[in-house]
Protein backbone atom coordinates (compact mmCIF):
# COMPACT_ATOMS: atom_id res chain seq x y z
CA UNK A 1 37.49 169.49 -25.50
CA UNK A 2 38.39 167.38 -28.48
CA UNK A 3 36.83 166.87 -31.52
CA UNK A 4 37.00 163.55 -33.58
CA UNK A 5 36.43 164.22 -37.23
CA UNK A 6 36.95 161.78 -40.72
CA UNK A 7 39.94 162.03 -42.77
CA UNK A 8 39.48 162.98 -45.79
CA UNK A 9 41.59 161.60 -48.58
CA UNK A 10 42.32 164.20 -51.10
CA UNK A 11 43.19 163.61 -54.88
CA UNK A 12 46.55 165.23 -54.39
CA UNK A 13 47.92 163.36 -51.42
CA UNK A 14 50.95 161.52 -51.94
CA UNK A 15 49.94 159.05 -49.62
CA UNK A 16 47.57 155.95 -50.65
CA UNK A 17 43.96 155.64 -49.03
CA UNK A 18 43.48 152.49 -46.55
CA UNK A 19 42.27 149.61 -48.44
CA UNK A 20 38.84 148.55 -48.18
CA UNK A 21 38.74 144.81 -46.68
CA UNK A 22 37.38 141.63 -49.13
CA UNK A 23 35.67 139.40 -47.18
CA UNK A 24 34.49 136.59 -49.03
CA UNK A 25 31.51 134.99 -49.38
CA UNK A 26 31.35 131.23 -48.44
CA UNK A 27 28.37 128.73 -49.35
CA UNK A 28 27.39 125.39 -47.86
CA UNK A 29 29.29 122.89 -49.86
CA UNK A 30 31.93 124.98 -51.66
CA UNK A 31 35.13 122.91 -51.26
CA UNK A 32 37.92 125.10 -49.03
CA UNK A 33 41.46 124.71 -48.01
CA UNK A 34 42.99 125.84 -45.20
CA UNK A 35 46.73 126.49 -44.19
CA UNK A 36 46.54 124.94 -40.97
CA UNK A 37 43.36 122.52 -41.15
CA UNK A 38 44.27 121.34 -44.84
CA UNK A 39 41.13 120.60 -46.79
CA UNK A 40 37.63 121.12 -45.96
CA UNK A 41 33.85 120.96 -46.53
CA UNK A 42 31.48 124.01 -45.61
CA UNK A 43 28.95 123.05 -43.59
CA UNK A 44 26.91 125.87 -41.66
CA UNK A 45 26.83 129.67 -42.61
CA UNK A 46 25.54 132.19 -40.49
CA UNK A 47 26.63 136.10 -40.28
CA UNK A 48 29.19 135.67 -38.09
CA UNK A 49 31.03 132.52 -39.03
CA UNK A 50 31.17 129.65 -41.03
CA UNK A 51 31.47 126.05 -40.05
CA UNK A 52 34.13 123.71 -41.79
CA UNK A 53 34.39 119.97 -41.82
CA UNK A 54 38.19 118.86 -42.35
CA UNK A 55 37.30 115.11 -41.61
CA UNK A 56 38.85 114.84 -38.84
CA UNK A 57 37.67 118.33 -37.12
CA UNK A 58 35.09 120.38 -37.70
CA UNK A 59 35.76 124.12 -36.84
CA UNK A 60 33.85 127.65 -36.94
CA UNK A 61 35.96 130.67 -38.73
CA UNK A 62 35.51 133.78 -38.36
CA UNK A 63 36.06 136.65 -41.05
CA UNK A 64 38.40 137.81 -41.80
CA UNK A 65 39.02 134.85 -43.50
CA UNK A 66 42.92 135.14 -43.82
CA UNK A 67 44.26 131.42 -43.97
CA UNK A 68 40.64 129.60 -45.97
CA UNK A 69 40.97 129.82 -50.01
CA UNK A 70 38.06 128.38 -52.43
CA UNK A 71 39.30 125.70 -54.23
């Protein structure tokens, strides 16, 4: 039988702890840019996604939100 425990980083270690993730937080209306889509318009929020206009194309992203910058 195997047990499954959590690491614990210790003070000492020479080796760095795994970065917590930033995910940002997105309003209706902030003014976005993104590297394929160009830029864009929030227009929905939920918990899940958000929902940008880009004029031509309107499209839901999903966090991590790797390639979408505020402007």
């Amino acid at each position: 039988m195997q047990m499954t425990t959590s690491k614990k980083h210790l003070a000492s270690s020479p080796f760095k702890t795994d970065p917590v993730p930033v995910v940002e937080v997105f309003e209706v209306s902030d003014k976005v840019c993104h590297d394929l889509y160009g830029l864009g318009t929030v227009v929905k929020t939920d918990s899940h996604a958000i929902t940008v206009d880009f004029g031509d194309k309107t499209v839901r992203i999903t966090p991590p939100y790797a390639k979408l910058q505020h402007l």
